[in-house]
C-alpha atoms as a PDB file:
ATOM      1  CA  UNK A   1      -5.007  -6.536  -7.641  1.00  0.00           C
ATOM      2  CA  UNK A   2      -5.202 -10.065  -6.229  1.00  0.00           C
ATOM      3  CA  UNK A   3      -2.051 -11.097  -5.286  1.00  0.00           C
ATOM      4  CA  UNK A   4      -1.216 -14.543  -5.506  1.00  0.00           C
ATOM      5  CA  UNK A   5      -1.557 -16.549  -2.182  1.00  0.00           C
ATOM      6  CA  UNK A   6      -2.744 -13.069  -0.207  1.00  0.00           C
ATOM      7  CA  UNK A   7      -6.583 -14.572  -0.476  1.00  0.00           C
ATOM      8  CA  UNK A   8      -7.986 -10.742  -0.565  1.00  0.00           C
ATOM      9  CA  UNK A   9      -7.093  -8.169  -2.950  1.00  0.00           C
ATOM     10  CA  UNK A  10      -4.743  -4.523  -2.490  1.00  0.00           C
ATOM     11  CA  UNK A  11      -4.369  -1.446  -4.098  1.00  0.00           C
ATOM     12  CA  UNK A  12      -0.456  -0.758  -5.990  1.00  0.00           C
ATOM     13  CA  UNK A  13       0.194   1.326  -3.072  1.00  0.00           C
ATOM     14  CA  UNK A  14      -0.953  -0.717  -0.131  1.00  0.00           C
ATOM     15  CA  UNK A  15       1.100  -3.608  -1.959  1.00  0.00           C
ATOM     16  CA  UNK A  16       4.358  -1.234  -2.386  1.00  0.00           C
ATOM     17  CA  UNK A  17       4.266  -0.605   1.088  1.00  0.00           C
ATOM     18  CA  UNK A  18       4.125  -4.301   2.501  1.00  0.00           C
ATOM     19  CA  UNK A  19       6.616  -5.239   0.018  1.00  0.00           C
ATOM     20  CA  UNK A  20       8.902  -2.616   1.169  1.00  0.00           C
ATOM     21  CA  UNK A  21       8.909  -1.059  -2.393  1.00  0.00           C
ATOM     22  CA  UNK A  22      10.776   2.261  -1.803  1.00  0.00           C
ATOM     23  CA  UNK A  23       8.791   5.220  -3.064  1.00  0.00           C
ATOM     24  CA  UNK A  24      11.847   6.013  -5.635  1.00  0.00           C
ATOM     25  CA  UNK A  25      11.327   2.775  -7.366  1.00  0.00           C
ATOM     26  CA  UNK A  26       7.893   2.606  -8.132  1.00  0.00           C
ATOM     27  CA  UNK A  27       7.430   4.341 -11.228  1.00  0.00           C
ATOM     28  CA  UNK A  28      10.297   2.265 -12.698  1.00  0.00           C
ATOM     29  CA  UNK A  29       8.545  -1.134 -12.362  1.00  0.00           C
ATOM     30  CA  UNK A  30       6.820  -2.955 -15.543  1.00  0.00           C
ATOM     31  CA  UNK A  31       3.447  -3.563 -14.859  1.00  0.00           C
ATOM     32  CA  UNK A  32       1.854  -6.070 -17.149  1.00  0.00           C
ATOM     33  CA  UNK A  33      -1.736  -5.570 -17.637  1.00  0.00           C
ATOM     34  CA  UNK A  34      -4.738  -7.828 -19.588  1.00  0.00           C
ATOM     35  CA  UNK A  35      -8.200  -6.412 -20.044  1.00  0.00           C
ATOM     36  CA  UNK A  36      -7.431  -3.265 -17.543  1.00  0.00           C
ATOM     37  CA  UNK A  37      -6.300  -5.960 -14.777  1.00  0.00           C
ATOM     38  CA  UNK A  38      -3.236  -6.078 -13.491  1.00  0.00           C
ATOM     39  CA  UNK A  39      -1.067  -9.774 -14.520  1.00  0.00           C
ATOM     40  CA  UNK A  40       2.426  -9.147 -12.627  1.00  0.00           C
ATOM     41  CA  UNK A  41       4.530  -6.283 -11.495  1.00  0.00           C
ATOM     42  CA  UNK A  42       7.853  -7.225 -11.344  1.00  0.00           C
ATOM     43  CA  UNK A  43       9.340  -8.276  -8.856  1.00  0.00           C
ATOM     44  CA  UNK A  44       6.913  -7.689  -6.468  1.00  0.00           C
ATOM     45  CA  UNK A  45       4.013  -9.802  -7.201  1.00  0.00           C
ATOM     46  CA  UNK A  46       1.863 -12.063  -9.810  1.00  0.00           C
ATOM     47  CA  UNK A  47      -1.912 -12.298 -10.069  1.00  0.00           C
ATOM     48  CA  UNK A  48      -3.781 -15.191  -8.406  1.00  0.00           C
ATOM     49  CA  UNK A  49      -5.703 -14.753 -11.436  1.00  0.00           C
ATOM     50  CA  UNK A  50      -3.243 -14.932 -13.919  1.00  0.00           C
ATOM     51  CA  UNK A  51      -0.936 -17.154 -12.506  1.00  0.00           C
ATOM     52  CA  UNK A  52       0.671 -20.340 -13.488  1.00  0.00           C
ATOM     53  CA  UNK A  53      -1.953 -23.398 -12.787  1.00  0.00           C
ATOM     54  CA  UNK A  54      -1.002 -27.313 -12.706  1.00  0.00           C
ATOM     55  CA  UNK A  55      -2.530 -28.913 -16.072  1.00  0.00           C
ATOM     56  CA  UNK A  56      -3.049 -25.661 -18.122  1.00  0.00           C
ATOM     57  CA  UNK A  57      -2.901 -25.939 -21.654  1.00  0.00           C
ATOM     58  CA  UNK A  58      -0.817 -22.576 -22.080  1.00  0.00           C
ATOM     59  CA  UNK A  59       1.279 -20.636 -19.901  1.00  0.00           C
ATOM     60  CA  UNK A  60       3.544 -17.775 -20.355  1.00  0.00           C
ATOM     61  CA  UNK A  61       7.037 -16.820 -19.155  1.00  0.00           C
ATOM     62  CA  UNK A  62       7.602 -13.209 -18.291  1.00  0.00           C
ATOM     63  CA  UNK A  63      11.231 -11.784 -17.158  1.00  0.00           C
ATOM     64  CA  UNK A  64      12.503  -8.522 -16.590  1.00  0.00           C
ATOM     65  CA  UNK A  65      15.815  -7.202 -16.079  1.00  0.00           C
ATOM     66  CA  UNK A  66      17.302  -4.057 -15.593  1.00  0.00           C
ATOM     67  CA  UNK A  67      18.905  -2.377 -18.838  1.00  0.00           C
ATOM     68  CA  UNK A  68      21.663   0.081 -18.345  1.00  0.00           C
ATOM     69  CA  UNK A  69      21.230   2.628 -21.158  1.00  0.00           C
ATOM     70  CA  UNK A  70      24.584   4.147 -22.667  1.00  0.00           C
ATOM     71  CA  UNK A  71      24.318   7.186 -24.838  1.00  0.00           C
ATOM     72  CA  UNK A  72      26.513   6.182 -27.798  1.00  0.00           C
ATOM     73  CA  UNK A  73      25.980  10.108 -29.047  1.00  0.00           C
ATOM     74  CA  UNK A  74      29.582  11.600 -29.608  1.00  0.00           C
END
């Protein structure tokens, strides 16, 4: 992945680990992919690729928030 505004690119787990991701985490975070390339994980980064540019004629919003399931199940 190329990370916006890193100028290089970084494997997941090079960019969990400078982000402080903690290892339990990890598997929990959306990761939005196009084509087989990464757009945005969540919270931890965006694409320099993919990301939002000045003038564009389309751009998309992506959000993610943390769901607390309840089992309704008597």
């Amino acid at each position: 992945m190329r990370p916006l505004g890193l100028g290089g690119s970084k494997s997941l787990q090079d960019l969990f680990t400078d982000r402080k991701v903690p290892r339990s985490l990890r598997h929990a975070l959306p990761v939005v992919t196009s084509d087989g390339r990464i757009v945005w994980i969540a919270g931890v980064a965006v694409s320099e690729e993919f990301a939002a540019k000045a003038g564009a004629p389309q751009a998309a919003v992506l959000r993610a928030a943390q769901v607390q399931y309840i089992d309704w199940a008597p």
